[in-house]
Protein backbone atom coordinates (compact mmCIF):
# COMPACT_ATOMS: atom_id res chain seq x y z
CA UNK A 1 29.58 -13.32 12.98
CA UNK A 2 30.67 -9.71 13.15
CA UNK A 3 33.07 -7.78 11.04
CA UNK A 4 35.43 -7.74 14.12
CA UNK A 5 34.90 -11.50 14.14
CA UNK A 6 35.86 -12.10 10.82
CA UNK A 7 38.93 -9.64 10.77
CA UNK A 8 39.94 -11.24 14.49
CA UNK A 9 39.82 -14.59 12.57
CA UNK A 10 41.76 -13.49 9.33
CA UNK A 11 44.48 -12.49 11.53
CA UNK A 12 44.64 -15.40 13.37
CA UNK A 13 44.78 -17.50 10.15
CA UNK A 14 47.49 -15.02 8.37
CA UNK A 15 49.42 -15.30 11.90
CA UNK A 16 49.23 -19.60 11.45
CA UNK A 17 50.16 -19.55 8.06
CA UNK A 18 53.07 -17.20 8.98
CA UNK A 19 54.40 -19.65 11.39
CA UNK A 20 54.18 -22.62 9.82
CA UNK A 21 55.92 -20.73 6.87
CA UNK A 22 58.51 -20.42 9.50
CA UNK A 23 58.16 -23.90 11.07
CA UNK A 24 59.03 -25.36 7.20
CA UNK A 25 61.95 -23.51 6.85
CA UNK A 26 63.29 -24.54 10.06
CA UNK A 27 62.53 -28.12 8.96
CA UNK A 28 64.04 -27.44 5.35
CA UNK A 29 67.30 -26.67 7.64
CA UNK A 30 67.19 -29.95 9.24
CA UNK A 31 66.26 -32.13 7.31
CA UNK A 32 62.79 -32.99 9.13
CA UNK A 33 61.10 -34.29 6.21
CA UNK A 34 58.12 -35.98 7.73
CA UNK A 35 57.35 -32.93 10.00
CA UNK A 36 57.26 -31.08 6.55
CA UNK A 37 55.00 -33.15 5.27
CA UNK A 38 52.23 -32.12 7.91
CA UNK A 39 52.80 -28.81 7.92
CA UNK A 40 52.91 -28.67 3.96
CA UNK A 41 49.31 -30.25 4.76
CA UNK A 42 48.54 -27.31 7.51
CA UNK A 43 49.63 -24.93 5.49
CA UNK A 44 47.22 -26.10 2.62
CA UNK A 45 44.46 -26.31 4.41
CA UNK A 46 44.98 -22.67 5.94
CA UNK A 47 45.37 -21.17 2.47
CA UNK A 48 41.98 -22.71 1.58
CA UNK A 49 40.11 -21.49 4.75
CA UNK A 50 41.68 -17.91 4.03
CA UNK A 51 40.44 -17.62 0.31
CA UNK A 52 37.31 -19.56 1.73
CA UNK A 53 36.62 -16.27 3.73
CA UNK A 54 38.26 -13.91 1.34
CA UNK A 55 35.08 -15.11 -0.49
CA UNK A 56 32.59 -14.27 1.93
């Protein structure tokens, strides 16, 4: 994978986890607990993969 690769694919991650950051609040507001759930679960696994490649 190439640098461009791997910078291409950070954004795209730090682009997720911003909208699912935005997703949760818009569930906060309604009360859709459930769909929180998942996207508390998204949201962790994105964080992972991010440090995962912050590693690299």
């Amino acid at each position: 994978m190439t640098e461009t690769d791997k910078k291409s694919e950070q954004e795209a991650i730090d682009r997720a986890i911003a909208l699912i950051e935005v997703a949760l609040n818009e569930c906060d507001e309604h009360g859709f607990v459930f769909v929180a759930i998942d996207l508390s679960t998204a949201l962790d696994k994105l964080l992972a993969l991010r440090a995962q490649q912050t590693a690299e």
